[in-house]
Protein backbone atom coordinates (compact mmCIF):
# COMPACT_ATOMS: atom_id res chain seq x y z
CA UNK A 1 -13.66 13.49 -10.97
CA UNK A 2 -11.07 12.19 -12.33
CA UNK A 3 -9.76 8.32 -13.88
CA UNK A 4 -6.37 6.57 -12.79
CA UNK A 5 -4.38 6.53 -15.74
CA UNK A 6 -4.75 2.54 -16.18
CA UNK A 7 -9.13 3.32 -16.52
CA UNK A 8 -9.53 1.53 -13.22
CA UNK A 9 -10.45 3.84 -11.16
CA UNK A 10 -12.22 6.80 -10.81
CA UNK A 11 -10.99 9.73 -7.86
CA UNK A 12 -13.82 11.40 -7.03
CA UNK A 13 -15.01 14.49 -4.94
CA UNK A 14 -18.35 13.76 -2.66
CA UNK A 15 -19.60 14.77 0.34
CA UNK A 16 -22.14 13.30 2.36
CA UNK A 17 -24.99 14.96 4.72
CA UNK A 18 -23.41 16.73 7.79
CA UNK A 19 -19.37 15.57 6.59
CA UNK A 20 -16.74 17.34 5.03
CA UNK A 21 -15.82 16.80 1.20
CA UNK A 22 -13.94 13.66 0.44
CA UNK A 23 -11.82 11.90 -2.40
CA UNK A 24 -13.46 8.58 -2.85
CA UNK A 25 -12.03 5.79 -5.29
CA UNK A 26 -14.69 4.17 -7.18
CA UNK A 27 -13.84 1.11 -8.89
CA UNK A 28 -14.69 1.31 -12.82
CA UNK A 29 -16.62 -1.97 -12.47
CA UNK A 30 -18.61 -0.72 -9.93
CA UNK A 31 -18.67 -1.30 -6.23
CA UNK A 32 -18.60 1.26 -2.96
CA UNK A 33 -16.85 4.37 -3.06
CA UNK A 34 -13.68 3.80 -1.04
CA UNK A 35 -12.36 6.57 1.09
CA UNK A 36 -8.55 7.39 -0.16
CA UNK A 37 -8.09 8.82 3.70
CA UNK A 38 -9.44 8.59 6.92
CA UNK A 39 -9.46 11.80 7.99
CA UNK A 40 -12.08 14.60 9.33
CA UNK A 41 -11.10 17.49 7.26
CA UNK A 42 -12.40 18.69 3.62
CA UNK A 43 -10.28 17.14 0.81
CA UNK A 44 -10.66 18.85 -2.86
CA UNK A 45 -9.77 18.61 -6.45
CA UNK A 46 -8.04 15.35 -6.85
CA UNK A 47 -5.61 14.67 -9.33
CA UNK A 48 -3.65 11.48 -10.09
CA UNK A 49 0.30 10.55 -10.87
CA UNK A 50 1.49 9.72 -14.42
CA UNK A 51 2.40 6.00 -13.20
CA UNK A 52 -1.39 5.94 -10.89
CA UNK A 53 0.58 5.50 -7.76
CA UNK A 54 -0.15 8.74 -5.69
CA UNK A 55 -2.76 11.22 -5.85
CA UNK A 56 -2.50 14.53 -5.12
CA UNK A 57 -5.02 17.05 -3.52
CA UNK A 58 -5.64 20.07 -1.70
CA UNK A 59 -8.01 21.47 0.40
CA UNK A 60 -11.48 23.99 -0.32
CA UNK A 61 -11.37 27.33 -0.96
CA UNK A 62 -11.85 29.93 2.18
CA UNK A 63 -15.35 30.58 0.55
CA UNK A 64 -16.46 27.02 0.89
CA UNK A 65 -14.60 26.48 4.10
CA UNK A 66 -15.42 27.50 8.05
CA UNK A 67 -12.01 25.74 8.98
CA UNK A 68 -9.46 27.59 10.13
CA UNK A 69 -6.62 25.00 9.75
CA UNK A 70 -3.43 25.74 7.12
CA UNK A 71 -4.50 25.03 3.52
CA UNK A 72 -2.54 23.36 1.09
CA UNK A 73 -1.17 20.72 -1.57
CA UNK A 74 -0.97 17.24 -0.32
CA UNK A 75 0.44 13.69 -1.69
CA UNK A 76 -1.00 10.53 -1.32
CA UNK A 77 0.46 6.79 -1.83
CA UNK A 78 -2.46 5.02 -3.21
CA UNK A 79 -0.82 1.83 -1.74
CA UNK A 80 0.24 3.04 1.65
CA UNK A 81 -2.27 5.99 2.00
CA UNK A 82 1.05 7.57 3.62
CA UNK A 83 0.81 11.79 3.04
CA UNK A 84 2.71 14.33 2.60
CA UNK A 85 2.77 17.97 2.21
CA UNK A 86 4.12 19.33 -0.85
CA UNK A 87 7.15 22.40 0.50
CA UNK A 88 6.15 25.89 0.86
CA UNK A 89 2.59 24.86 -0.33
CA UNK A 90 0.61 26.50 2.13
CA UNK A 91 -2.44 29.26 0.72
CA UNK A 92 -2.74 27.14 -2.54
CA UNK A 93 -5.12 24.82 -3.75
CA UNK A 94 -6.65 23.37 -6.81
CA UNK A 95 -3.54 20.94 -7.66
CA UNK A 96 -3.18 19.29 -11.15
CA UNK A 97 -0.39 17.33 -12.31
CA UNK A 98 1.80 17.50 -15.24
CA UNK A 99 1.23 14.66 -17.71
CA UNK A 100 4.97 13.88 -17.10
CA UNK A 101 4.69 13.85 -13.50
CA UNK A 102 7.21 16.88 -13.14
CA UNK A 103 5.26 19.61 -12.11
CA UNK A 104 2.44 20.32 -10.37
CA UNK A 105 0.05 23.50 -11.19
CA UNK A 106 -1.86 25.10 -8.33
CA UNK A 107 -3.93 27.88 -7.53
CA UNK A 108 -3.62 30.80 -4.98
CA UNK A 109 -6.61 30.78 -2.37
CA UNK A 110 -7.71 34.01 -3.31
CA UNK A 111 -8.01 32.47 -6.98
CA UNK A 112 -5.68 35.76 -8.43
CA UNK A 113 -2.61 34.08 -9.14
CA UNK A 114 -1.34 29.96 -11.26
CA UNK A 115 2.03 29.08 -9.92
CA UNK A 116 3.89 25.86 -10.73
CA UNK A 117 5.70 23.06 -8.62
CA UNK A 118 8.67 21.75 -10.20
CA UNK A 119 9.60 18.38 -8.33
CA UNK A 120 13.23 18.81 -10.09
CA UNK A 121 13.90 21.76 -7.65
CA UNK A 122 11.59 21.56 -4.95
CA UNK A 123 10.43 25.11 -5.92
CA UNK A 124 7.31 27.46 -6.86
CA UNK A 125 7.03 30.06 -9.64
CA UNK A 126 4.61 32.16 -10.48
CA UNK A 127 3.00 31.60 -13.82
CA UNK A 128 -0.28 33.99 -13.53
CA UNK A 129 -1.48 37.03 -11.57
CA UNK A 130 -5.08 37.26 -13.10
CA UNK A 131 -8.05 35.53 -12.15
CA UNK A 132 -7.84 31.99 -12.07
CA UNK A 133 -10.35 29.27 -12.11
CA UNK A 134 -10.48 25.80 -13.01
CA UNK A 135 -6.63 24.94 -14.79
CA UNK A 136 -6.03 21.93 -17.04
CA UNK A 137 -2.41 20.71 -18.63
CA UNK A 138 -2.45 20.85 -22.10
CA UNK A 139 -2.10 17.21 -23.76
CA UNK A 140 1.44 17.47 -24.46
CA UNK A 141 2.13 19.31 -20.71
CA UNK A 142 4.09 22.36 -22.23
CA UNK A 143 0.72 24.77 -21.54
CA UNK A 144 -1.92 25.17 -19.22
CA UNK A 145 -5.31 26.51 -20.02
CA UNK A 146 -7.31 28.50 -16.90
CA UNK A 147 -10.50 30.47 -16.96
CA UNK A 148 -10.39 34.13 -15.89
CA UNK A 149 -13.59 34.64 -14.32
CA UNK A 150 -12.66 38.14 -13.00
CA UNK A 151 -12.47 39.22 -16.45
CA UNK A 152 -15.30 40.61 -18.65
CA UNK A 153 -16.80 37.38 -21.05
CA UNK A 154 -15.11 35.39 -18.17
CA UNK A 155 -12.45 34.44 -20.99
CA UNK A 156 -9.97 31.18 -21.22
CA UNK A 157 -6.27 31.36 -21.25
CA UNK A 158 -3.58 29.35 -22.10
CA UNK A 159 -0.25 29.66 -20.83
CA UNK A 160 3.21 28.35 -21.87
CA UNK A 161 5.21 26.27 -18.73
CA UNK A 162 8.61 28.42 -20.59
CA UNK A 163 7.81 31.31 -21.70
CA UNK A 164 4.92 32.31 -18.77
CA UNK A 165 2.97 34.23 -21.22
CA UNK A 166 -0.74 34.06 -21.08
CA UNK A 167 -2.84 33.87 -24.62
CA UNK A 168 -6.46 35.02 -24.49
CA UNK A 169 -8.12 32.29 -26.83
CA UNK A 170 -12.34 32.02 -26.09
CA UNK A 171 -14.75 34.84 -24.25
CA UNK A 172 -18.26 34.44 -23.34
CA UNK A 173 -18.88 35.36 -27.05
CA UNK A 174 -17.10 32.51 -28.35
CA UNK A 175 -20.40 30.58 -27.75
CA UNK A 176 -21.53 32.43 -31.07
CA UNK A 177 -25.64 32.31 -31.35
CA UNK A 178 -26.54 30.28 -28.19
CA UNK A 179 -27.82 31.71 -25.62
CA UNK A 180 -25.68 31.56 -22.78
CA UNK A 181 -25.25 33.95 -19.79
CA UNK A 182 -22.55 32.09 -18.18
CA UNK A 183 -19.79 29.40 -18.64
CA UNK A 184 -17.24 27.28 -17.03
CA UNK A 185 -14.68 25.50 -17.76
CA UNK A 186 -14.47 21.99 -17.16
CA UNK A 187 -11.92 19.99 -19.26
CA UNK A 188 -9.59 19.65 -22.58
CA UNK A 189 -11.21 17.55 -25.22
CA UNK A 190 -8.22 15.90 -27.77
CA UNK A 191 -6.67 18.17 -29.89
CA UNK A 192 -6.78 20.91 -26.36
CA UNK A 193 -10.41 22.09 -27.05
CA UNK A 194 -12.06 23.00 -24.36
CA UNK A 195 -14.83 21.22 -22.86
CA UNK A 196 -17.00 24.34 -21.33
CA UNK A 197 -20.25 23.76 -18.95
CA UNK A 198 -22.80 26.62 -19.89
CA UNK A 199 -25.48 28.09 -18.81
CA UNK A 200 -28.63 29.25 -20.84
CA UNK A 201 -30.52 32.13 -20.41
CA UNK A 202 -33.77 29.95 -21.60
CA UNK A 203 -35.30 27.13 -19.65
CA UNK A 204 -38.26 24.99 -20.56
CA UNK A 205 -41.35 24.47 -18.16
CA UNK A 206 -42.67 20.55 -17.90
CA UNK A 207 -45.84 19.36 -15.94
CA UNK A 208 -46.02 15.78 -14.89
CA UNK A 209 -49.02 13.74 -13.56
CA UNK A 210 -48.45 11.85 -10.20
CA UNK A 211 -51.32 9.48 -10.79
């Protein structure tokens, strides 16, 4: 989920009964959830333009996914709803967009390596081989942070778009005295903290009467 940069709009990921996972636009004063395509195949991890005109998404992971059809990083005009495939995209997924618009990070299929789109050259790199999970563009867009969930303590990274070098900055243990037995992350708060889901190792039991 995630809003148009004007706070219009939200892009969201949904599926319904029986159909494969969709991008729906969901107006921020309420109202249906609009399709952004018409199409039969899963769409995943949506992730807007700078200037809110285009969208870009991929496709589910082979894990979540019977389909056997070519995987990869796709554009959408809002406007239009005309697509197109970013080059040489194929076996990624799990797009997000700079904050400037110039690049565009994505993950490997297999979830072991971060490489980078730069729309100046039309070309990949490779930031990461580790595991990666989950990446979000620092504020300023000159790092990304990514969650290495092969690693022990499942720990966060952040990595610099120049200098490709990958700083280990929160574990497991981070979490200090609560108990948790597993985390993810999910966003950057301001200032590039991370915003972590968790998972406690304690649950409470409640009873409710039906009468």
């Amino acid at each position: 989920m995630t809003w148009s940069p004007d706070g219009r709009r939200l892009a969201v990921m949904a599926e319904q009964p029986g159909s494969p996972w969709k991008v729906y636009l969901v107006d921020a004063e309420g109202g249906p959830a609009q399709p952004l395509l018409e199409d039969s195949r899963n769409e995943a991890d949506p992730t807007w333009s700078p200037d809110g005109k285009a969208i870009v998404f991929g496709r589910l992971p082979d894990r979540m996914d019977s389909e056997r059809q070519t995987k990869a990083i796709y554009e959408v005009d809002v406007a239009s709803s005309k697509v197109k495939q970013l080059p040489q995209s194929e076996g990624l997924f799990s797009p997000r967009v700079s904050p400037d618009g110039r690049y565009v990070a994505a993950v490997r299929l297999d979830q072991r390596a971060l490489l980078l789109f730069d729309r100046t050259t039309q070309s990949w790199k490779t930031l990461a081989t580790q595991g990666v999970g989950d990446p979000s563009w620092s504020h300023d867009g000159k790092q990304i942070y990514f969650q290495d969930f092969l690693e022990s303590g499942k720990p966060i990274y952040k990595i610099g778009v120049a200098d490709h070098k990958p700083k280990r900055i929160y574990t497991l243990e981070s979490l200090g005295t609560i108990p948790v037995i597993d985390y993810r992350l999910v966003s950057l708060a301001p200032g590039d903290h991370p915003v972590v889901s968790a998972r406690t190792s304690t649950v409470n039991i409640y009873s409710i009467n039906l009468d």
